[in-house]
Protein backbone atom coordinates (compact mmCIF):
# COMPACT_ATOMS: atom_id res chain seq x y z
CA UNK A 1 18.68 -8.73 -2.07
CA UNK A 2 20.61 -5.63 -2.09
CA UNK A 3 20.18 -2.90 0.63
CA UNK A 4 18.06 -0.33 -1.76
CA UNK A 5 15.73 -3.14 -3.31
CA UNK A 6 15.50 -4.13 0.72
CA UNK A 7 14.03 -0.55 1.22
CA UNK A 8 12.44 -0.48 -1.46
CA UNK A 9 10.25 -3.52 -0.45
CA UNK A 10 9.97 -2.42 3.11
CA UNK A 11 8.44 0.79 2.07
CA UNK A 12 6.25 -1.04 -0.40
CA UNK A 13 4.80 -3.58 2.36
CA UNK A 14 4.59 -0.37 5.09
CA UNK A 15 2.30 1.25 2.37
CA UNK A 16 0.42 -1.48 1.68
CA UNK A 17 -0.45 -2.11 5.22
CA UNK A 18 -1.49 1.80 5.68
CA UNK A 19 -4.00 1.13 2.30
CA UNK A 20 -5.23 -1.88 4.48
CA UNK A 21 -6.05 0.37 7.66
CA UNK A 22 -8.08 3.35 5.51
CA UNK A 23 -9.88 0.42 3.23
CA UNK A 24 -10.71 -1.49 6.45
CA UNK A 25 -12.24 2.26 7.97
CA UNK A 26 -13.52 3.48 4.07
CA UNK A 27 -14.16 0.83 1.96
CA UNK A 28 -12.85 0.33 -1.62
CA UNK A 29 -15.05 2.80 -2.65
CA UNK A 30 -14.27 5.57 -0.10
CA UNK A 31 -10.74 5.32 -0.75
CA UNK A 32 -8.16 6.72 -3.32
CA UNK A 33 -4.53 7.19 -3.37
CA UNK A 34 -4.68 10.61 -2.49
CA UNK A 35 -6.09 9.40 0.73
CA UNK A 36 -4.32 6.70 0.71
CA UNK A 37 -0.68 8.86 0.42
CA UNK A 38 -2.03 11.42 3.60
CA UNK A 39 -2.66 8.44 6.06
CA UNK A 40 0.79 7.13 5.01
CA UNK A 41 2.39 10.20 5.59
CA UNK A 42 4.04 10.13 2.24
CA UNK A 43 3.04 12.48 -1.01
CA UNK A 44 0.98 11.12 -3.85
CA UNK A 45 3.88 11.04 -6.00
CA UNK A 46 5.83 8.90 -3.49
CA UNK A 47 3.03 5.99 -3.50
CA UNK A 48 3.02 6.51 -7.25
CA UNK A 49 6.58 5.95 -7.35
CA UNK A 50 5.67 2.29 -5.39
CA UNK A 51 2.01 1.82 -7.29
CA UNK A 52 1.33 2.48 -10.94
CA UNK A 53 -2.30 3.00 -9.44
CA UNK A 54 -4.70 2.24 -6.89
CA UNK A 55 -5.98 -1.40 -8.97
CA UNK A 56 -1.72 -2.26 -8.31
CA UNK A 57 -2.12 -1.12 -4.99
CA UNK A 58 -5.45 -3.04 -3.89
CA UNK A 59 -4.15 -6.17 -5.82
CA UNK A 60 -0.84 -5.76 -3.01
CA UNK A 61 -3.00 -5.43 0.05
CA UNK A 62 -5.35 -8.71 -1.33
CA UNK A 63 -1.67 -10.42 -1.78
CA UNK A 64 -0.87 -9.36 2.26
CA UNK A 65 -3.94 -10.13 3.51
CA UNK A 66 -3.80 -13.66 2.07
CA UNK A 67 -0.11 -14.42 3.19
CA UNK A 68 -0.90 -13.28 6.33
CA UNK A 69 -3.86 -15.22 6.77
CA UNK A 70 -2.80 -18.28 5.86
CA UNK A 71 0.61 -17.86 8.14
């Protein structure tokens, strides 16, 4: 893995684990990218740059979770 596709996925997992935090507080429901981008600290054009949309986005954090869980 080269040093940008390293960022790249470092980015993408420290994203995904902010979506986990807000949908753990908000629920799938109460929670959209915009939301999403402000407790990440990032603009909604940066997570859309790492997410075509918030379906790609809840499909990483179910990926995550699992991993984790069964490490």
């Amino acid at each position: 893995m080269t040093p940008k596709e390293l960022k790249h996925a470092q980015k993408k997992l420290e994203l995904t684990r902010n979506a986990i935090e807000l949908l753990a507080r908000v629920g799938f429901a109460g929670a959209n990218m915009r939301d999403i981008a402000k407790q990440s600290g990032v603009s909604l054009g940066v997570l859309h740059y790492y997410f075509e949309d918030k379906r790609e986005l809840i499909a990483s954090c179910v990926r995550l979770y699992k991993e984790e869980f069964i490490a």
